[in-house]
PDB file of N, CA and C in Angstrom:
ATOM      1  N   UNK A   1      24.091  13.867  -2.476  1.00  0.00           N
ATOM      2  CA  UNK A   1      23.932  12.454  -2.217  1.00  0.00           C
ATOM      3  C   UNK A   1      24.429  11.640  -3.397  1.00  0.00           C
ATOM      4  N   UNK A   2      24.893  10.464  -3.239  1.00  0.00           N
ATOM      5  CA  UNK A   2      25.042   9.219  -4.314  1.00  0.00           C
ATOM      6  C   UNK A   2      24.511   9.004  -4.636  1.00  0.00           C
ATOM      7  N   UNK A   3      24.830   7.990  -6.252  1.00  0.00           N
ATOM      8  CA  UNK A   3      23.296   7.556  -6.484  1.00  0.00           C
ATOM      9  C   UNK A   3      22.688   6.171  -5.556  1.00  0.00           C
ATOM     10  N   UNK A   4      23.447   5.574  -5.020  1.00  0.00           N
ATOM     11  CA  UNK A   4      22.848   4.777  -4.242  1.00  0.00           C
ATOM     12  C   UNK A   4      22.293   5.354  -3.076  1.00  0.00           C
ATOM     13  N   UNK A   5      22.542   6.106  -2.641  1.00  0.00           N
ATOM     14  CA  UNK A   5      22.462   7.051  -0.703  1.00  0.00           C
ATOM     15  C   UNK A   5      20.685   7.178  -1.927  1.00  0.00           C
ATOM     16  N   UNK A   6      20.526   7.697  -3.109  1.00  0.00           N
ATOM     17  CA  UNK A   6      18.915   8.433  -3.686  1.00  0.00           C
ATOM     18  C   UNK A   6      18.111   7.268  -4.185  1.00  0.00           C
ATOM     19  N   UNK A   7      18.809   5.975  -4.395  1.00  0.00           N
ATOM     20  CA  UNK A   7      17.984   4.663  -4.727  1.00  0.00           C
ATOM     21  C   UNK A   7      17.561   4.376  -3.320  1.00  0.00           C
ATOM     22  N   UNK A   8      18.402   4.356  -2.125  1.00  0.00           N
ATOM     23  CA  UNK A   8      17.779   3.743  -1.530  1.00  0.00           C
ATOM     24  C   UNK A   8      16.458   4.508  -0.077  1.00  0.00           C
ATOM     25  N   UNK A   9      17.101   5.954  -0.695  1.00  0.00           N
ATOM     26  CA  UNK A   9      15.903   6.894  -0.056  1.00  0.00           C
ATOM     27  C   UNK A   9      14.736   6.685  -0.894  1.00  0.00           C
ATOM     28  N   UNK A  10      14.308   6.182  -2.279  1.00  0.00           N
ATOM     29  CA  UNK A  10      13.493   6.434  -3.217  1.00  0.00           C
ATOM     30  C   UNK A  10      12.502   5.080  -2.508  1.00  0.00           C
ATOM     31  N   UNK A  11      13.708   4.205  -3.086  1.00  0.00           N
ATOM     32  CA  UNK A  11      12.604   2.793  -2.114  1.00  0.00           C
ATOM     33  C   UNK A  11      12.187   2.638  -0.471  1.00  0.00           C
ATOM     34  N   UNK A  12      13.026   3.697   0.419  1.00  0.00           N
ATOM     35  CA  UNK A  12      12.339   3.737   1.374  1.00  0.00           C
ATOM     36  C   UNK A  12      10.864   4.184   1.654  1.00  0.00           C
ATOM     37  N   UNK A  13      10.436   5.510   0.568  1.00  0.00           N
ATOM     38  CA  UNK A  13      10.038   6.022   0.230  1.00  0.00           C
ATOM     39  C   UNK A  13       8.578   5.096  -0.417  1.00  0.00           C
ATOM     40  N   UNK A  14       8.720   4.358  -1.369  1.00  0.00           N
ATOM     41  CA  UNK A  14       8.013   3.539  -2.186  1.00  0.00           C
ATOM     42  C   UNK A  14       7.410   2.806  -1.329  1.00  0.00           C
ATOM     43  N   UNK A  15       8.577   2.149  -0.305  1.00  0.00           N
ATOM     44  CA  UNK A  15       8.117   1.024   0.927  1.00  0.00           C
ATOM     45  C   UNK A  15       7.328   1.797   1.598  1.00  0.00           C
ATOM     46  N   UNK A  16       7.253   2.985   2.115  1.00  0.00           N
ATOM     47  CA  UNK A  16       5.960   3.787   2.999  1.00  0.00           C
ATOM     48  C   UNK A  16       4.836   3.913   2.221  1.00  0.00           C
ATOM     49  N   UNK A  17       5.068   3.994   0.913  1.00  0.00           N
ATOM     50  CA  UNK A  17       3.733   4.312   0.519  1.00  0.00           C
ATOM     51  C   UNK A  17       3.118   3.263   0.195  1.00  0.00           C
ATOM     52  N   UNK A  18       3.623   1.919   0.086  1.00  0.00           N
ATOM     53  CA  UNK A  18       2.835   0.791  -0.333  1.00  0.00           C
ATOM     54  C   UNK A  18       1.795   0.503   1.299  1.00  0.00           C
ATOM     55  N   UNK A  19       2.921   0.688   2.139  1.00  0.00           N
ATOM     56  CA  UNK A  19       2.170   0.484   3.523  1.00  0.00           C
ATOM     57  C   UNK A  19       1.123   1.176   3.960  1.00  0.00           C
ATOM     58  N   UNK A  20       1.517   2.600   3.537  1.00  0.00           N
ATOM     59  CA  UNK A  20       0.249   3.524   3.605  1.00  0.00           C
ATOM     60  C   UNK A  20      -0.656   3.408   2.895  1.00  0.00           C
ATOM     61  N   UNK A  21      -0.865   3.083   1.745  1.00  0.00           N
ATOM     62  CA  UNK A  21      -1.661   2.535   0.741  1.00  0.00           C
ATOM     63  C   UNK A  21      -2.584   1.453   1.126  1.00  0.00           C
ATOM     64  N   UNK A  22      -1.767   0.275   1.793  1.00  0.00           N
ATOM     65  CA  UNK A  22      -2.406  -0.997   2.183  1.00  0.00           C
ATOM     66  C   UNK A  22      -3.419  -0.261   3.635  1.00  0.00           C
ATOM     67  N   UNK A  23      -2.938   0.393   4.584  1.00  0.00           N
ATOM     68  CA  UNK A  23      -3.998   0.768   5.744  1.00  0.00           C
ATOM     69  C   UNK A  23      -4.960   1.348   5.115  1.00  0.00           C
ATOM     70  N   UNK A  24      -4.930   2.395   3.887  1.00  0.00           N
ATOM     71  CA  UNK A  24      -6.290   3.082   3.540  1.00  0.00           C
ATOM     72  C   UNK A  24      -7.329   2.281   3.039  1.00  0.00           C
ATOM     73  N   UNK A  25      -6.595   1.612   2.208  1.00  0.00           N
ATOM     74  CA  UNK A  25      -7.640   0.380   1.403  1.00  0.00           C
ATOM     75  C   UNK A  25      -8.200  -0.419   2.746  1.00  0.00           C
ATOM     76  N   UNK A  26      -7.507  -0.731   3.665  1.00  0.00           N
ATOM     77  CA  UNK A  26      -8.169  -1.524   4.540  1.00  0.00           C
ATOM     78  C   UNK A  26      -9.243  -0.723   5.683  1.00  0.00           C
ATOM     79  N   UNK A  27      -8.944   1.019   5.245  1.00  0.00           N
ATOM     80  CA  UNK A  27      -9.781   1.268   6.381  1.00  0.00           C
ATOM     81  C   UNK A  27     -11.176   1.617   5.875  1.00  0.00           C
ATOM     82  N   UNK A  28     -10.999   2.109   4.470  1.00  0.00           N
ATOM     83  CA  UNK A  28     -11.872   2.159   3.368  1.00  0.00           C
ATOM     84  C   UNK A  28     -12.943   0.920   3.043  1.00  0.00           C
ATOM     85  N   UNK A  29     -12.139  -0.639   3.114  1.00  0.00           N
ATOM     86  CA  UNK A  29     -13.082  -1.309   3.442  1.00  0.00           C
ATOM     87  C   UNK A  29     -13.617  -1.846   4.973  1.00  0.00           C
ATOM     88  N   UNK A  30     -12.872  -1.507   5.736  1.00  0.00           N
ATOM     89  CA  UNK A  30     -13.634  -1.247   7.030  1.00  0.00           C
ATOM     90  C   UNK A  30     -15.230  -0.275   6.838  1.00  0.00           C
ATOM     91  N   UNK A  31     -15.166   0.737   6.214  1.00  0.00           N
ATOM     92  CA  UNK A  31     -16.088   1.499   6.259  1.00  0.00           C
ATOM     93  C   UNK A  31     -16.954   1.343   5.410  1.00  0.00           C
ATOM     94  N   UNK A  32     -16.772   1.057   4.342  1.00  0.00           N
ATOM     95  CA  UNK A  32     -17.716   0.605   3.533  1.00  0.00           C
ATOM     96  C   UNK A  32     -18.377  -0.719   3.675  1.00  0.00           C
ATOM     97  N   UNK A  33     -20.055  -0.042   2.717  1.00  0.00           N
ATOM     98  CA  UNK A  33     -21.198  -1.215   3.057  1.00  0.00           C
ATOM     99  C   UNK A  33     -21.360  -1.793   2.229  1.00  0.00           C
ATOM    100  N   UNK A  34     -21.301  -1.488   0.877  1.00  0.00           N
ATOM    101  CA  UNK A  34     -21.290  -2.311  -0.474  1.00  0.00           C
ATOM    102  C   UNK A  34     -20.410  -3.672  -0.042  1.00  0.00           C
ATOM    103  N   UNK A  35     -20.656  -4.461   0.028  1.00  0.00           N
ATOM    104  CA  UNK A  35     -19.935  -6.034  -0.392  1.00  0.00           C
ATOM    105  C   UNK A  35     -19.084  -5.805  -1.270  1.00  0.00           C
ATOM    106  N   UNK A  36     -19.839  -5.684  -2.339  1.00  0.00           N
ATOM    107  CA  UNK A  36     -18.498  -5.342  -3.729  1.00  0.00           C
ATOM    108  C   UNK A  36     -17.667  -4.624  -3.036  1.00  0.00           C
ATOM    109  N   UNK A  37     -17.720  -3.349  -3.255  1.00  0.00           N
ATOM    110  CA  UNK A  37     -16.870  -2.443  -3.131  1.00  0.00           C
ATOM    111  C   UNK A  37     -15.851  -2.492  -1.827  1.00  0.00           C
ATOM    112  N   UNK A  38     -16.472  -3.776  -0.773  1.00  0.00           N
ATOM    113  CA  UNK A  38     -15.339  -3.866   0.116  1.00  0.00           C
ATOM    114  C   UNK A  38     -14.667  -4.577  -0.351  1.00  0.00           C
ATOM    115  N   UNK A  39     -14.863  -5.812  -1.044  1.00  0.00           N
ATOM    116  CA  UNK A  39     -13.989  -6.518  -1.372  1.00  0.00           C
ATOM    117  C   UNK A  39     -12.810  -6.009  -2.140  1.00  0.00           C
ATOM    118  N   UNK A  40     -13.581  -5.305  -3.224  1.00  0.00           N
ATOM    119  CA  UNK A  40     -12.242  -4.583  -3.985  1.00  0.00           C
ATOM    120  C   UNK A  40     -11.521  -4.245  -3.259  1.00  0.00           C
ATOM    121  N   UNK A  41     -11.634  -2.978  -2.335  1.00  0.00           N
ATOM    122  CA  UNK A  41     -10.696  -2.862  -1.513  1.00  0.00           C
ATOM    123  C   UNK A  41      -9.850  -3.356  -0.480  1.00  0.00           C
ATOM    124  N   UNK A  42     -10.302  -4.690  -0.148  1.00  0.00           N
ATOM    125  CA  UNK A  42      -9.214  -5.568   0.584  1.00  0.00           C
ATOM    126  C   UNK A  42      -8.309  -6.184  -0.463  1.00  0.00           C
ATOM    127  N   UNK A  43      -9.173  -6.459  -1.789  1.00  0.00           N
ATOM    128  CA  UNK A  43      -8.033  -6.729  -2.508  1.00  0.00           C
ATOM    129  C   UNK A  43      -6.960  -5.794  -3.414  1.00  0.00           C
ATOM    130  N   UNK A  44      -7.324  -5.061  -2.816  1.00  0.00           N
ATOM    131  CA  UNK A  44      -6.279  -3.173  -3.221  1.00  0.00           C
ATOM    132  C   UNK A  44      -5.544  -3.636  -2.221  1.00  0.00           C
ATOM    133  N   UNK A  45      -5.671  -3.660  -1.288  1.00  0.00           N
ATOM    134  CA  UNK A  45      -4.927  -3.685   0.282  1.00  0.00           C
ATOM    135  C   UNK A  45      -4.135  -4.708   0.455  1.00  0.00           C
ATOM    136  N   UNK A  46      -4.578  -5.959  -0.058  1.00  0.00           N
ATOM    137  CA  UNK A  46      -3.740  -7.332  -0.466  1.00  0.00           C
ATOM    138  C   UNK A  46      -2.448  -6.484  -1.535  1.00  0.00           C
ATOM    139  N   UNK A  47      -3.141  -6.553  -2.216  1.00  0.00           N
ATOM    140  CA  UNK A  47      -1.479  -6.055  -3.304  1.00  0.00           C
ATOM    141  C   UNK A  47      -0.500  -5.415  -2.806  1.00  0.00           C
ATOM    142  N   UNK A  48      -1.166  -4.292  -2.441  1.00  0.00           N
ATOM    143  CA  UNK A  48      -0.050  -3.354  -1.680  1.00  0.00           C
ATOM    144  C   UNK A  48       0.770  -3.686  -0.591  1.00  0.00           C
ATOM    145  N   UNK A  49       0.019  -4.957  -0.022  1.00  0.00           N
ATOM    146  CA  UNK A  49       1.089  -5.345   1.444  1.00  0.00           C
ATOM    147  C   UNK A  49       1.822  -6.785   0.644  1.00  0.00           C
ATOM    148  N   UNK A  50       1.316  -7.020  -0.781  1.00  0.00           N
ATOM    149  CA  UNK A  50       2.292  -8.084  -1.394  1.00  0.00           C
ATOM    150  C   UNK A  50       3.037  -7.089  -1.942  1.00  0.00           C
ATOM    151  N   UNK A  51       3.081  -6.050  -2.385  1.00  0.00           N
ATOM    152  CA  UNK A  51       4.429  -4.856  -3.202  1.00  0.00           C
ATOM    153  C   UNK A  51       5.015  -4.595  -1.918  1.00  0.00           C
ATOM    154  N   UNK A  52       4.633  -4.313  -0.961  1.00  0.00           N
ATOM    155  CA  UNK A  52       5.525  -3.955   0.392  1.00  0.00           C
ATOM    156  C   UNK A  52       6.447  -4.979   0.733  1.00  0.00           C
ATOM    157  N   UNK A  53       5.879  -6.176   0.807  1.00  0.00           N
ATOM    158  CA  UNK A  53       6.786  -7.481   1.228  1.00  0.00           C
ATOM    159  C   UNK A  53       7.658  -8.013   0.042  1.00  0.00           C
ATOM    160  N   UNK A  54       7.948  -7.286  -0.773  1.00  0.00           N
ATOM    161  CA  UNK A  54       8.282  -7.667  -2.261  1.00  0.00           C
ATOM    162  C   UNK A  54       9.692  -6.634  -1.919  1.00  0.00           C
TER     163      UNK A  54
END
């Protein structure tokens, strides 16, 4: 492969995991009962779908 054909498999790559990242945090605070600790995690889940849209 090129190096572009491996930059842009790398960020496809990056782009799945920010997305995958953002559903766990959100299902994580789906499930959780702590207040705190949900919040953190929606705001884990916020970032990651602002690095995804980035």
């Amino acid at each position: 492969m090129t190096d572009a054909h491996d930059a842009i498999a790398r960020y496809r790559k990056n782009l799945q995991d920010e997305i995958d990242s953002a559903a766990l945090y959100r299902g994580l605070a789906e499930a959780e009962r702590s207040p705190k600790l949900r919040e953190v995690f929606l705001r884990l889940a916020a970032m990651e779908e602002e690095h995804a849209r980035f």
